[in-house]
C-alpha atoms as a PDB file:
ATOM      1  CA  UNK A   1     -37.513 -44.405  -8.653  1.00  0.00           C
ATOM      2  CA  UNK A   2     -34.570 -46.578  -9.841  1.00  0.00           C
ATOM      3  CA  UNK A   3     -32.450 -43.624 -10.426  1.00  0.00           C
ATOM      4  CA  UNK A   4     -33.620 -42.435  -6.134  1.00  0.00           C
ATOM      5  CA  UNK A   5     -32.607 -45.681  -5.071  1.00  0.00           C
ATOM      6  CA  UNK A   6     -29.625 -45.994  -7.281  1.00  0.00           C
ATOM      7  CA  UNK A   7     -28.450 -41.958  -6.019  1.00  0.00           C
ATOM      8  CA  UNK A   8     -29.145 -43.162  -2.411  1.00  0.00           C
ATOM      9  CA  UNK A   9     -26.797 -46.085  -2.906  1.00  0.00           C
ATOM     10  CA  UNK A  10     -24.223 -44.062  -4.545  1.00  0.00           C
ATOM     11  CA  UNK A  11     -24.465 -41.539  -1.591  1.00  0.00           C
ATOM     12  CA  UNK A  12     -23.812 -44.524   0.945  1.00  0.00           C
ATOM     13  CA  UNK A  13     -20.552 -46.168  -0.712  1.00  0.00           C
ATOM     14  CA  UNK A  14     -19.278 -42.105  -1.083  1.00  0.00           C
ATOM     15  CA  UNK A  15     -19.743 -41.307   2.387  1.00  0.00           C
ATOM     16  CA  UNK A  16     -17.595 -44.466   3.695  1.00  0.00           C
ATOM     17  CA  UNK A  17     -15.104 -44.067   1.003  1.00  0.00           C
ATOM     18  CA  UNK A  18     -14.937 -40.409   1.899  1.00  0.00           C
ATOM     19  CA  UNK A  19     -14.411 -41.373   5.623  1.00  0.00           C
ATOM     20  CA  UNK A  20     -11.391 -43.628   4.279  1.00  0.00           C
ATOM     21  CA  UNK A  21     -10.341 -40.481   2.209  1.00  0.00           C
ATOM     22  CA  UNK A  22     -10.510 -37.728   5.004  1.00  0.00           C
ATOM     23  CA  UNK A  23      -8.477 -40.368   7.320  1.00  0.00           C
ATOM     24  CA  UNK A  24      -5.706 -40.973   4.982  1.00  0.00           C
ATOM     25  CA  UNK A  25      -5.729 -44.648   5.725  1.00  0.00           C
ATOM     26  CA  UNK A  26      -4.621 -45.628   2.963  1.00  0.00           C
ATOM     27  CA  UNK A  27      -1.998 -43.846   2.217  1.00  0.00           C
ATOM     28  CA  UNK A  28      -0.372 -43.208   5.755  1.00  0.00           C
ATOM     29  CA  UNK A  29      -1.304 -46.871   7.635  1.00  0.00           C
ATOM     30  CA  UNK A  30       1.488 -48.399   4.617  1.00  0.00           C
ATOM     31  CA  UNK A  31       4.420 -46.175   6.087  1.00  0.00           C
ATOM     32  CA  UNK A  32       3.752 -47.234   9.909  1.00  0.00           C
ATOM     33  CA  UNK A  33       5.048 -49.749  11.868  1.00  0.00           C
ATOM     34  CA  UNK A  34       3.018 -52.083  14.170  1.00  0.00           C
ATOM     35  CA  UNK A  35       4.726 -52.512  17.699  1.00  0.00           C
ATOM     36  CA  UNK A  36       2.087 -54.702  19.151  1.00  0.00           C
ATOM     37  CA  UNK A  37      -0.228 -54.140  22.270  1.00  0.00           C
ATOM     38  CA  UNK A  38       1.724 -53.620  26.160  1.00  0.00           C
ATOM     39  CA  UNK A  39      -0.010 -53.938  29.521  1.00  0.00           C
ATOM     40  CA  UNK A  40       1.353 -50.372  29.943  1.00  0.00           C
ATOM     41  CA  UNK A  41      -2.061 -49.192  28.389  1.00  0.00           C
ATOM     42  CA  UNK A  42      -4.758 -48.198  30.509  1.00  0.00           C
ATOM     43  CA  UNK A  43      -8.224 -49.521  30.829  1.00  0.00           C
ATOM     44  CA  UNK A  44      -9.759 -46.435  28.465  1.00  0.00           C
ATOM     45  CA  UNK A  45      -6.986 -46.851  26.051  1.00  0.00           C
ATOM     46  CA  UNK A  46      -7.487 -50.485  25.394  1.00  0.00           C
ATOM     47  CA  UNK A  47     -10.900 -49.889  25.045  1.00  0.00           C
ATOM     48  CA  UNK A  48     -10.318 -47.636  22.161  1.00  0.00           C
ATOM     49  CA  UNK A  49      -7.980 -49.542  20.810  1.00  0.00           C
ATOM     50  CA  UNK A  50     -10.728 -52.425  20.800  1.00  0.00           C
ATOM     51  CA  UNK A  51     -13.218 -49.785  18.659  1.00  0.00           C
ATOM     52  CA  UNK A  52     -10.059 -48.864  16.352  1.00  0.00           C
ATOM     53  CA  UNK A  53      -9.484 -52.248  15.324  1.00  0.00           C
ATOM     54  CA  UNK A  54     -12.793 -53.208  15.209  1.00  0.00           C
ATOM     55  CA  UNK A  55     -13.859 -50.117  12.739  1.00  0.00           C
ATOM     56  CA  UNK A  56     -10.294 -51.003  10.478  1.00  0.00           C
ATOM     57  CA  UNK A  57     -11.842 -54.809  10.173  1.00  0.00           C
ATOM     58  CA  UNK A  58     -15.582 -53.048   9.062  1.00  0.00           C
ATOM     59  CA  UNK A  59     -13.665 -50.938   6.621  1.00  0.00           C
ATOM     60  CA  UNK A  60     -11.456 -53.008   5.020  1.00  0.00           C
ATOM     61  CA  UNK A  61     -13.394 -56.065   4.765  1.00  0.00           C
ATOM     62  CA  UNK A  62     -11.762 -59.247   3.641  1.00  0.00           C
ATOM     63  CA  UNK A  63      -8.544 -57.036   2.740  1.00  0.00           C
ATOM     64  CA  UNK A  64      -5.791 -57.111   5.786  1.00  0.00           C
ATOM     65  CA  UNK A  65      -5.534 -54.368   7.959  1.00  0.00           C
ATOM     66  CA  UNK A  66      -2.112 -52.021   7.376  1.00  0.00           C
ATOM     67  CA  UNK A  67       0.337 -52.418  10.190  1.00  0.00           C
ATOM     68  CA  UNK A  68       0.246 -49.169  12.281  1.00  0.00           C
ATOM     69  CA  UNK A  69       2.352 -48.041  15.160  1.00  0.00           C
ATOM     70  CA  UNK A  70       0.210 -48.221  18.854  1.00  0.00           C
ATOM     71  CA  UNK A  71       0.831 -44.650  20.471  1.00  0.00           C
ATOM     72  CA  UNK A  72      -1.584 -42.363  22.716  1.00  0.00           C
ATOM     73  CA  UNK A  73      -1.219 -39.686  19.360  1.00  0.00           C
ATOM     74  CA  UNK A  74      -2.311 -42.512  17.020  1.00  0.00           C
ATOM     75  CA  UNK A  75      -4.722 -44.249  18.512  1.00  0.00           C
ATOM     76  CA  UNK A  76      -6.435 -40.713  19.646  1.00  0.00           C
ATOM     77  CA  UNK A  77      -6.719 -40.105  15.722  1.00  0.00           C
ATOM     78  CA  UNK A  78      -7.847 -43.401  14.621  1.00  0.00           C
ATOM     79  CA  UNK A  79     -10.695 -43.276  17.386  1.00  0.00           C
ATOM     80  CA  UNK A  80     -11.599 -39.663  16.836  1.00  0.00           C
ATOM     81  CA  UNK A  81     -11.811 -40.985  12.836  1.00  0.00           C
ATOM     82  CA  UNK A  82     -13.753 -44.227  14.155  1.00  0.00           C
ATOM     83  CA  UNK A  83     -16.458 -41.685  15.774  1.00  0.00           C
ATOM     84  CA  UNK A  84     -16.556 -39.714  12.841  1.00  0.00           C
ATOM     85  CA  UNK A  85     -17.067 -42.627  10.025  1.00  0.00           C
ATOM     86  CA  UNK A  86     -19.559 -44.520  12.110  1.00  0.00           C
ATOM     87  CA  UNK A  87     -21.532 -40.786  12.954  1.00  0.00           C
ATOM     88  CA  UNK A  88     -21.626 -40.019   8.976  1.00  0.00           C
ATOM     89  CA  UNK A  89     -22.217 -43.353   8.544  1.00  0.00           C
ATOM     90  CA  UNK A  90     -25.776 -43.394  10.736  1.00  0.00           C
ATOM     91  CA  UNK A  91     -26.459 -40.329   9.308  1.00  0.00           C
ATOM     92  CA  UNK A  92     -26.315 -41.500   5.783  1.00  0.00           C
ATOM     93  CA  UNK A  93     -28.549 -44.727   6.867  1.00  0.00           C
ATOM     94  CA  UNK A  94     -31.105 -42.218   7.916  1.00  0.00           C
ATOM     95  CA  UNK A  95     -30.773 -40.619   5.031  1.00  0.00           C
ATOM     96  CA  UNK A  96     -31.137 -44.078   3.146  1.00  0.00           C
ATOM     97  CA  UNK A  97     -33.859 -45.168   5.088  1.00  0.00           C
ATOM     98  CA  UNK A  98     -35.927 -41.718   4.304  1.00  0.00           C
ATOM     99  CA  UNK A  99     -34.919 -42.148   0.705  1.00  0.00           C
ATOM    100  CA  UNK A 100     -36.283 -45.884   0.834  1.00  0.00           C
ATOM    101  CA  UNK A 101     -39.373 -44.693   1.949  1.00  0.00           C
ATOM    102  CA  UNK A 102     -39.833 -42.136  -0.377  1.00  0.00           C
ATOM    103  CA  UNK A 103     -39.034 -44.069  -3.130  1.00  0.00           C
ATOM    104  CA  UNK A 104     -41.936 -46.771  -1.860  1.00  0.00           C
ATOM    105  CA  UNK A 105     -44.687 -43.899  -1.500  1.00  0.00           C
ATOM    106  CA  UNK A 106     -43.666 -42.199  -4.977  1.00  0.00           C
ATOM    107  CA  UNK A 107     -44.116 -45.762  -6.262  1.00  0.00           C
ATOM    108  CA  UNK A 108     -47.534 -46.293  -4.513  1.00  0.00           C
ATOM    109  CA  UNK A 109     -48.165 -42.769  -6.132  1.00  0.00           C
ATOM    110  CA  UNK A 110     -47.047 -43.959  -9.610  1.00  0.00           C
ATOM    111  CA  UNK A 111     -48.850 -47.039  -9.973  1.00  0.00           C
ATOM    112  CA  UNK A 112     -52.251 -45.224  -8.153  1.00  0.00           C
ATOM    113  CA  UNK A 113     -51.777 -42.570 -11.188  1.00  0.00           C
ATOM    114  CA  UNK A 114     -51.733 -45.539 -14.090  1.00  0.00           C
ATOM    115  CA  UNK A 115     -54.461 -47.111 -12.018  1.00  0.00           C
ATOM    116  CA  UNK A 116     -56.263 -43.876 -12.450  1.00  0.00           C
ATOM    117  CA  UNK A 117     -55.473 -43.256 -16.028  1.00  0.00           C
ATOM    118  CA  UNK A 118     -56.477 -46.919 -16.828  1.00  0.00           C
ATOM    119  CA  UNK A 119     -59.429 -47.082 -15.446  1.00  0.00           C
ATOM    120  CA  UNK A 120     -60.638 -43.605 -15.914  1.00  0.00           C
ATOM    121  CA  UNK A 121     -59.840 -42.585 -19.384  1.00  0.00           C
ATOM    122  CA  UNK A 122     -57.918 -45.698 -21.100  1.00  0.00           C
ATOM    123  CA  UNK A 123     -54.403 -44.652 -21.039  1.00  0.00           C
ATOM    124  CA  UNK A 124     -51.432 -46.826 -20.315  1.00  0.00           C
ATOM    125  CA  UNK A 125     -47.703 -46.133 -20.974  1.00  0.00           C
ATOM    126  CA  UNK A 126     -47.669 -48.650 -23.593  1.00  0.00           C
ATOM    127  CA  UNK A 127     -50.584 -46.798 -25.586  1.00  0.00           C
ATOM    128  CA  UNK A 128     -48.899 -43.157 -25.472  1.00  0.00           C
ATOM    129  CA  UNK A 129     -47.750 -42.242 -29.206  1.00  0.00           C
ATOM    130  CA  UNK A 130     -44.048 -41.276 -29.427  1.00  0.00           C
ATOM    131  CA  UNK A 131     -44.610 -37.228 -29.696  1.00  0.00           C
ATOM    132  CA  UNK A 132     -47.228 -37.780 -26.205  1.00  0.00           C
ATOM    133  CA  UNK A 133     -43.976 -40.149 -24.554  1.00  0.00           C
ATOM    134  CA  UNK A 134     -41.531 -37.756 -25.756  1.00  0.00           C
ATOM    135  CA  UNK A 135     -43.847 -35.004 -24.115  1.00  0.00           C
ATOM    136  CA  UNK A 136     -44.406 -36.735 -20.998  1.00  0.00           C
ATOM    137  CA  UNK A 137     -40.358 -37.081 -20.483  1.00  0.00           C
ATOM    138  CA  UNK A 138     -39.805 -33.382 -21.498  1.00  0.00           C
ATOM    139  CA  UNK A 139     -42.274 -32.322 -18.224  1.00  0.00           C
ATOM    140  CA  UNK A 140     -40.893 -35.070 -15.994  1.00  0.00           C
ATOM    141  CA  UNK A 141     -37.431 -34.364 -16.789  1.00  0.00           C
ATOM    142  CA  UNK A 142     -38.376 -29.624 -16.111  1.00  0.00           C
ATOM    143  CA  UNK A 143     -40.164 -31.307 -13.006  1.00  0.00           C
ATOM    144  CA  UNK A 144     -37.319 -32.343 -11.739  1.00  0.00           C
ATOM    145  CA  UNK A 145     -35.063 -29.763 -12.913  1.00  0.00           C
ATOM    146  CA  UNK A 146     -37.793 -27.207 -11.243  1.00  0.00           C
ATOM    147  CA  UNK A 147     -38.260 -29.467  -7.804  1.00  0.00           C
ATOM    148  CA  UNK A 148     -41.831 -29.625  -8.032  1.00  0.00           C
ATOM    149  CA  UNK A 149     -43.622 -32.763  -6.055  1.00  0.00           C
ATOM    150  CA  UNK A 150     -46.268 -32.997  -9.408  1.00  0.00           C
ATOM    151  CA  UNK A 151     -46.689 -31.815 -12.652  1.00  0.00           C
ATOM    152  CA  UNK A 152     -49.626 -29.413 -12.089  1.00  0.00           C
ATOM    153  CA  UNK A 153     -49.810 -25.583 -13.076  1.00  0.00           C
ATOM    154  CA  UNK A 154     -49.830 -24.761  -9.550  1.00  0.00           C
ATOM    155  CA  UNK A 155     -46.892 -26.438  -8.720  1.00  0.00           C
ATOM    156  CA  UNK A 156     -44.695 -25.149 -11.936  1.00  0.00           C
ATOM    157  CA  UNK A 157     -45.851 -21.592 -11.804  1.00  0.00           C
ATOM    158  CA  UNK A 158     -44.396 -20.724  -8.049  1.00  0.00           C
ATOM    159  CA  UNK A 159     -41.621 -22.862  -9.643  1.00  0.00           C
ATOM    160  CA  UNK A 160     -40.793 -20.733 -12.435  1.00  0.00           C
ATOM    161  CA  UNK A 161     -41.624 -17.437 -10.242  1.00  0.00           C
ATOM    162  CA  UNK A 162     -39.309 -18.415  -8.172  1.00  0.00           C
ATOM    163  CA  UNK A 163     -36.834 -18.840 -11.262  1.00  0.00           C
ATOM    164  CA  UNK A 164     -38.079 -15.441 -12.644  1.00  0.00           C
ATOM    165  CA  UNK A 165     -36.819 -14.077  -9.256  1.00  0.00           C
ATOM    166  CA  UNK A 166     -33.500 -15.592  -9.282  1.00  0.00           C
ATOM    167  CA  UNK A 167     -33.299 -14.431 -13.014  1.00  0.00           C
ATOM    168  CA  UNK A 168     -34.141 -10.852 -11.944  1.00  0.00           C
ATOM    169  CA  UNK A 169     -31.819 -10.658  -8.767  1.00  0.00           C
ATOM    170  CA  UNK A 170     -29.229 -12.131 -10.807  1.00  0.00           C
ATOM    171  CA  UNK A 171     -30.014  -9.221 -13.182  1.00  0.00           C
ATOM    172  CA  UNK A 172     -29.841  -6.677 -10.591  1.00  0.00           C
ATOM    173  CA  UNK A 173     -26.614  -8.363  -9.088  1.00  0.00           C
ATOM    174  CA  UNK A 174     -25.323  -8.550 -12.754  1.00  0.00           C
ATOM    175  CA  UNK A 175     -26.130  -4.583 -13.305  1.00  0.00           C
ATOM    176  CA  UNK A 176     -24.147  -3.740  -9.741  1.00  0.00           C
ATOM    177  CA  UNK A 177     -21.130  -5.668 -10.840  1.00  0.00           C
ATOM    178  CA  UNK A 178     -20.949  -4.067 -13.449  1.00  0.00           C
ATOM    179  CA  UNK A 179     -21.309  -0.371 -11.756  1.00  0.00           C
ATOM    180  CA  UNK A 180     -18.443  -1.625  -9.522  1.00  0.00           C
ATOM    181  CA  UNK A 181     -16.204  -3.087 -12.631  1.00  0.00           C
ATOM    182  CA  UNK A 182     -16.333   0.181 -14.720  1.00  0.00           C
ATOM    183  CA  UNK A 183     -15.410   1.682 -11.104  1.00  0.00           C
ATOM    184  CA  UNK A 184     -12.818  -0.166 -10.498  1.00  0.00           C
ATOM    185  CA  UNK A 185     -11.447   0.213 -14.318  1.00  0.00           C
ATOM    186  CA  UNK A 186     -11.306   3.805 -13.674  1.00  0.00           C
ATOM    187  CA  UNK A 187      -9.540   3.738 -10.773  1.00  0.00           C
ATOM    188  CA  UNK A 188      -7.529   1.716 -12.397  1.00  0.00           C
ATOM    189  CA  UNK A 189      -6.420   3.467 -15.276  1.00  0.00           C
ATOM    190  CA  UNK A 190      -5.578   5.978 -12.620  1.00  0.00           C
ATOM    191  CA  UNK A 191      -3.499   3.726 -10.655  1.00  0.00           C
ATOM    192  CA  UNK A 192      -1.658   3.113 -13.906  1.00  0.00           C
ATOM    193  CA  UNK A 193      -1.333   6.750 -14.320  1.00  0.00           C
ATOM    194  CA  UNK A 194       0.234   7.187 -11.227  1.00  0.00           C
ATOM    195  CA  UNK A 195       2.248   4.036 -11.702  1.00  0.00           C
ATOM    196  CA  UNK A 196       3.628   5.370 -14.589  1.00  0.00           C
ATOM    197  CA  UNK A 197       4.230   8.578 -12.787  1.00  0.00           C
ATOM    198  CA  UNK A 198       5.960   6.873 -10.387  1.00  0.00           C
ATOM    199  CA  UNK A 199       7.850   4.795 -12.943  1.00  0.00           C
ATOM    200  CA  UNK A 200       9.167   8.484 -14.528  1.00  0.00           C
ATOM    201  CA  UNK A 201       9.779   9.590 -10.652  1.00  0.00           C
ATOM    202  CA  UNK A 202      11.975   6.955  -9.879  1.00  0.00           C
ATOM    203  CA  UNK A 203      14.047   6.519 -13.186  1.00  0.00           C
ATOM    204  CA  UNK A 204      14.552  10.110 -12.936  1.00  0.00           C
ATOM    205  CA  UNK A 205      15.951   9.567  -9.258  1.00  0.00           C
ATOM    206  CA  UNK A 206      18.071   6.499 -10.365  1.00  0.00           C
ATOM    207  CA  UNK A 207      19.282   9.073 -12.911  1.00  0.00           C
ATOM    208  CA  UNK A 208      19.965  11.849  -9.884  1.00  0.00           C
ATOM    209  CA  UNK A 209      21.406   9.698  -7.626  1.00  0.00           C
ATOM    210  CA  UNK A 210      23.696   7.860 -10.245  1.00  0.00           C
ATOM    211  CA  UNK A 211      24.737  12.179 -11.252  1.00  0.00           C
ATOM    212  CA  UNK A 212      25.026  12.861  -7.200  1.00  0.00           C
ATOM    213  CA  UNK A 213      26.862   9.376  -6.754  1.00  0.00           C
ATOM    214  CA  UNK A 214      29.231  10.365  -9.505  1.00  0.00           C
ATOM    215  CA  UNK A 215      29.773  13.706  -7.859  1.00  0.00           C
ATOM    216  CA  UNK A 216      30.122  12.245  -4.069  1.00  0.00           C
ATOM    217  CA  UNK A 217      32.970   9.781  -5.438  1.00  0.00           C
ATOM    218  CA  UNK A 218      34.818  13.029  -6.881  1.00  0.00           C
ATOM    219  CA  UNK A 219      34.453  14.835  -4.032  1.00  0.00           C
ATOM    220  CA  UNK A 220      35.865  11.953  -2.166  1.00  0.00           C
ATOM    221  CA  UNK A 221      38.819  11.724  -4.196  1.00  0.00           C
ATOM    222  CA  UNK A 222      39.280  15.420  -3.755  1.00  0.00           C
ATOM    223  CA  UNK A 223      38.739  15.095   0.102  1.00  0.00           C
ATOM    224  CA  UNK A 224      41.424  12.780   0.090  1.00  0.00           C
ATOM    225  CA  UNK A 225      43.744  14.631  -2.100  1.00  0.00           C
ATOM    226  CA  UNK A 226      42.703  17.707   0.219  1.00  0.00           C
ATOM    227  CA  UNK A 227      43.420  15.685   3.281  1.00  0.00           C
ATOM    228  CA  UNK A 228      47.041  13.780   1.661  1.00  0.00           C
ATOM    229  CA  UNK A 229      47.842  17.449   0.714  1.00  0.00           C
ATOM    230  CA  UNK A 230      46.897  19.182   4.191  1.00  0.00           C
ATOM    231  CA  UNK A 231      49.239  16.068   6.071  1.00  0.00           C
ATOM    232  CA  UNK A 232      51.970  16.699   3.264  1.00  0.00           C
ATOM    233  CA  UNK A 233      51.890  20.594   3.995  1.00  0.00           C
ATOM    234  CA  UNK A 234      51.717  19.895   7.491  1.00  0.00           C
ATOM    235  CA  UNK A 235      54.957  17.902   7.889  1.00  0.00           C
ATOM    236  CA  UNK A 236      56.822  20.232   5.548  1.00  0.00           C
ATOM    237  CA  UNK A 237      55.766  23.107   8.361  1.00  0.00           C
ATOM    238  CA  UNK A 238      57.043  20.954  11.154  1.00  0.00           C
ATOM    239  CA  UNK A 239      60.179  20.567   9.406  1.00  0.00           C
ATOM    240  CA  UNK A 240      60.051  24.075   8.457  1.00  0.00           C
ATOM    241  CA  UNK A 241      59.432  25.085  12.202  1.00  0.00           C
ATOM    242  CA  UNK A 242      62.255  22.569  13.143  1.00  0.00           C
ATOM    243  CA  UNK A 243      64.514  23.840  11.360  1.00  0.00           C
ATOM    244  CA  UNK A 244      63.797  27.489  12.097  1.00  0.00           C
ATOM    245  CA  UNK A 245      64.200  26.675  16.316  1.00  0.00           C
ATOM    246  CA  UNK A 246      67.630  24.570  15.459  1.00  0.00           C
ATOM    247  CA  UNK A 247      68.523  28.214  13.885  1.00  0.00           C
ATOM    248  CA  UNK A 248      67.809  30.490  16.808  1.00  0.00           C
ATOM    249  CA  UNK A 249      65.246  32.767  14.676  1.00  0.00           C
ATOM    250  CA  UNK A 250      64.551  35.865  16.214  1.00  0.00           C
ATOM    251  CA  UNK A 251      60.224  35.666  16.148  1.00  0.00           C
ATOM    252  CA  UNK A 252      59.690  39.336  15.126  1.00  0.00           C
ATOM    253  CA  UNK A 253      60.641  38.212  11.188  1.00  0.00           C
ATOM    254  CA  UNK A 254      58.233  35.273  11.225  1.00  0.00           C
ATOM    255  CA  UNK A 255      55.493  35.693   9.165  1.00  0.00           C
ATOM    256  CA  UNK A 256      53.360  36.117  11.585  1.00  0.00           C
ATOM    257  CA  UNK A 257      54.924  39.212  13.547  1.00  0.00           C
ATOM    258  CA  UNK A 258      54.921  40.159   9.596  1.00  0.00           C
ATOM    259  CA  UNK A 259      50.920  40.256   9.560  1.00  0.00           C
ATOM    260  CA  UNK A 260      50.968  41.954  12.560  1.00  0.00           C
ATOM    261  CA  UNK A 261      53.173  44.288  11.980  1.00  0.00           C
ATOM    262  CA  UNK A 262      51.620  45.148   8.343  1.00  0.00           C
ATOM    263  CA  UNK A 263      47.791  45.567  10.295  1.00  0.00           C
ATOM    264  CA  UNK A 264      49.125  47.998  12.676  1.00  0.00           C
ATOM    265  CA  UNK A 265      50.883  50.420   9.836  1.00  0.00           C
ATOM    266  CA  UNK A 266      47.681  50.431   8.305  1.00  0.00           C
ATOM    267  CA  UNK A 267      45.720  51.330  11.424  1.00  0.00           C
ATOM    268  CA  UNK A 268      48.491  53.631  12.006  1.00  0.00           C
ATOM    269  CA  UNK A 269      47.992  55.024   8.420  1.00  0.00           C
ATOM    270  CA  UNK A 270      44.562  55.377   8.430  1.00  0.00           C
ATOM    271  CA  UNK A 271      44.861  57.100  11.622  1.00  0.00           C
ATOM    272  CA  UNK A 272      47.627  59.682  10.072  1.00  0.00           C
ATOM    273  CA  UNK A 273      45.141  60.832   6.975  1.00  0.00           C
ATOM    274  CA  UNK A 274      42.922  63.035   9.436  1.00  0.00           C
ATOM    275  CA  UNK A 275      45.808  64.642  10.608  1.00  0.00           C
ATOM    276  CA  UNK A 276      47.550  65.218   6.990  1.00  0.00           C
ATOM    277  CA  UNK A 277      44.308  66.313   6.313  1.00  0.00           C
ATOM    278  CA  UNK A 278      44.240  69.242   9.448  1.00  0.00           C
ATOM    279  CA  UNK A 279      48.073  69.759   8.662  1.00  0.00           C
ATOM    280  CA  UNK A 280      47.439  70.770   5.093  1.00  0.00           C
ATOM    281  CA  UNK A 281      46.566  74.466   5.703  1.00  0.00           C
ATOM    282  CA  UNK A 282      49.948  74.995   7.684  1.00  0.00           C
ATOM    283  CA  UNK A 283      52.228  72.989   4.808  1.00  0.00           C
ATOM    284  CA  UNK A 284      52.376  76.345   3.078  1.00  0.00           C
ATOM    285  CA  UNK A 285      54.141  78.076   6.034  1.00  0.00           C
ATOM    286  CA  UNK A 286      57.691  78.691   5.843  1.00  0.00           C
ATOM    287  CA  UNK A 287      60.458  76.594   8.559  1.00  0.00           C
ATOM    288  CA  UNK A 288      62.133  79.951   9.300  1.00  0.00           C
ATOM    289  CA  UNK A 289      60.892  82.469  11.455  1.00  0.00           C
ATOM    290  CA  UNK A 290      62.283  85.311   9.863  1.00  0.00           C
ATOM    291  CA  UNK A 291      60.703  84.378   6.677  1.00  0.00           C
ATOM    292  CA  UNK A 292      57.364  83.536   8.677  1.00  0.00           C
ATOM    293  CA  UNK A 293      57.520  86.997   9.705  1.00  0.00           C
ATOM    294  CA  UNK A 294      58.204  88.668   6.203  1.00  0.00           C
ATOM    295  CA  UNK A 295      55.378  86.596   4.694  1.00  0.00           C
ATOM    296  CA  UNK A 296      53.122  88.157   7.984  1.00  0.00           C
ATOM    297  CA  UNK A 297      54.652  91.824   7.104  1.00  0.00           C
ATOM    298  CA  UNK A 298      53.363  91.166   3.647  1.00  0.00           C
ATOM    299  CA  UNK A 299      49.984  90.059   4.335  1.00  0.00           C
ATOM    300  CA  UNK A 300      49.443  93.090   6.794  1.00  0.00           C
ATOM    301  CA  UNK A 301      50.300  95.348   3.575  1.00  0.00           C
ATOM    302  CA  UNK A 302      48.167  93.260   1.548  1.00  0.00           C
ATOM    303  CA  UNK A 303      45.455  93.814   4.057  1.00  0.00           C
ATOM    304  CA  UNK A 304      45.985  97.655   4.567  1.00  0.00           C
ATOM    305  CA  UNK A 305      45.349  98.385   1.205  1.00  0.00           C
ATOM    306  CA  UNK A 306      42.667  96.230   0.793  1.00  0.00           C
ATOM    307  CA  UNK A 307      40.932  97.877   3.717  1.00  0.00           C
ATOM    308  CA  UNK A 308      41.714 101.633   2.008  1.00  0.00           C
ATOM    309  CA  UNK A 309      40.585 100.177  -1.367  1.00  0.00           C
ATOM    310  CA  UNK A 310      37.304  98.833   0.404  1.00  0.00           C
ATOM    311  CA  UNK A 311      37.085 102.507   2.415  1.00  0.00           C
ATOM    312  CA  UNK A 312      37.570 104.485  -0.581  1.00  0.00           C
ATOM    313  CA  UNK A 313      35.137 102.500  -2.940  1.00  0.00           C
ATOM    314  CA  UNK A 314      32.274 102.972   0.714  1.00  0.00           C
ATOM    315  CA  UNK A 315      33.098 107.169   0.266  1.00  0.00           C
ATOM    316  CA  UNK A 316      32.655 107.186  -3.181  1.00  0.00           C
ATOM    317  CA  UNK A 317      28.981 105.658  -2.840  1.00  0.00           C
END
């Protein structure tokens, strides 16, 4: 009962120091600066300036109150604080008051039960051997760990079913957890495989792009060696070309006229090679007409006999 009371008390003092706590009074009041009241505030503001003081004075007691600047944003705080404290405060009395009178009818209980165990069967604390005290402790101290009102079998074994529950769901919870952690291992090690993949991937890209870096910087030094080279032969033609008008060149030795003249002969040429081609039956023929005309008399001979030949071999079949 002692221990009730004492918890109760213990619950009272933490629930006001807990309101000075959550309101950081005595931490924040030490850094402000009080100003002092003005008639500039209106009737509701005085009025909770009134409750703010008055709740400072109930919390600090005989100790002064910290100076604090008066503003609408502090004094809004302080009395929203102020409505808090004294709320958790009421509730807490409650809460002391219900504990008082619990305490009172589990002491009416306590001294009915010696009266009982006097009178009835001749017990008394006093007379309890050390093993039956120590006893007696042991089930008033798994009462209270269970929460039972008494120490009878009916009130201990829904007690420790309910425990058995717990112990089982726990269990069950326990088992799932453990489905889901060799789950999550596994994807796991395959995240790490595919981290390590990735690891490979991207070295080997570093790698590429350092090789493809490499070759974009050498192609840029060629480009501009390219593009010095190209301005270089560029000026020397303009010079060149300069030069060439200053001389009065005729155009048809340029270069150019050159090429063009060098595609036509070979259109030209591969136009002539049919024509050698048709022309090579008649190369054989003499330039002189009276030569041309021997070389016919001689063919007509040539002829003649070959028809008499071819007549005479047709009689002799």
């Amino acid at each position: 009962m002692r221990t009730i009371w004492g918890s109760a008390k213990a619950q009272s003092k933490k629930c006001c120091s807990f309101s000075l706590r959550t309101a950081g009074v005595t931490q924040s009041f030490k850094k402000l600066v009080f100003c002092g009241f003005t008639t500039a505030f209106s009737f509701a503001m005085c009025d909770k300036i009134k409750k703010v003081n008055s709740w400072l004075s109930t919390v600090f007691g005989d100790q002064p109150v910290p100076h604090f600047e008066v503003n609408t944003r502090t004094v809004d705080i302080l009395y929203q604080l102020a409505q808090s404290s004294e709320a958790r405060c009421s509730d807490t009395a409650l809460l002391l008051e219900d504990l008082k009178q619990k305490a009172s009818e589990y002491q009416a209980e306590g001294a009915h039960l010696q009266d009982v165990l006097l009178q009835g069967v001749g017990l008394s604390g006093a007379s309890l051997s050390k093993p039956a005290s120590d006893y007696l402790s042991a089930l008033v101290d798994t009462a209270m760990v269970l929460g039972v009102r008494d120490t009878s079998l009916g009130s201990f074994m829904p007690a420790v079913n309910n425990l058995t529950n717990e112990l089982l769901e726990a269990e069950k919870s326990n088992r799932r957890l453990e489905r889901e952690l060799r789950a999550l291992r596994k994807r796991l090690g395959a995240v790490l495989v595919l981290r390590s993949n990735l690891q490979e991937d991207v070295s080997k890209t570093v790698k590429s792009q350092a090789v493809e870096s490499a070759k974009a910087e050498e192609r840029l030094l060629n480009m501009d060696f390219v593009t010095a080279k190209a301005k270089e032969l560029g000026n020397r033609r303009e010079r060149a070309e300069a030069q060439l008008v200053s001389r009065n060149m005729d155009k048809s030795i340029t270069h150019q006229a050159i090429v063009q003249l060098s595609e036509e002969v070979t259109v030209l040429k591969q136009e002539i090679i049919p024509l050698k081609k048709k022309l090579e039956p008649y190369m054989d023929l003499s330039p002189s007409p009276s030569l041309a005309q021997v070389k016919i008399e001689e063919a007509k001979r040539e002829l003649a006999a070959i028809d008499s030949q071819l007549e005479k071999n047709m009689d002799f079949k």
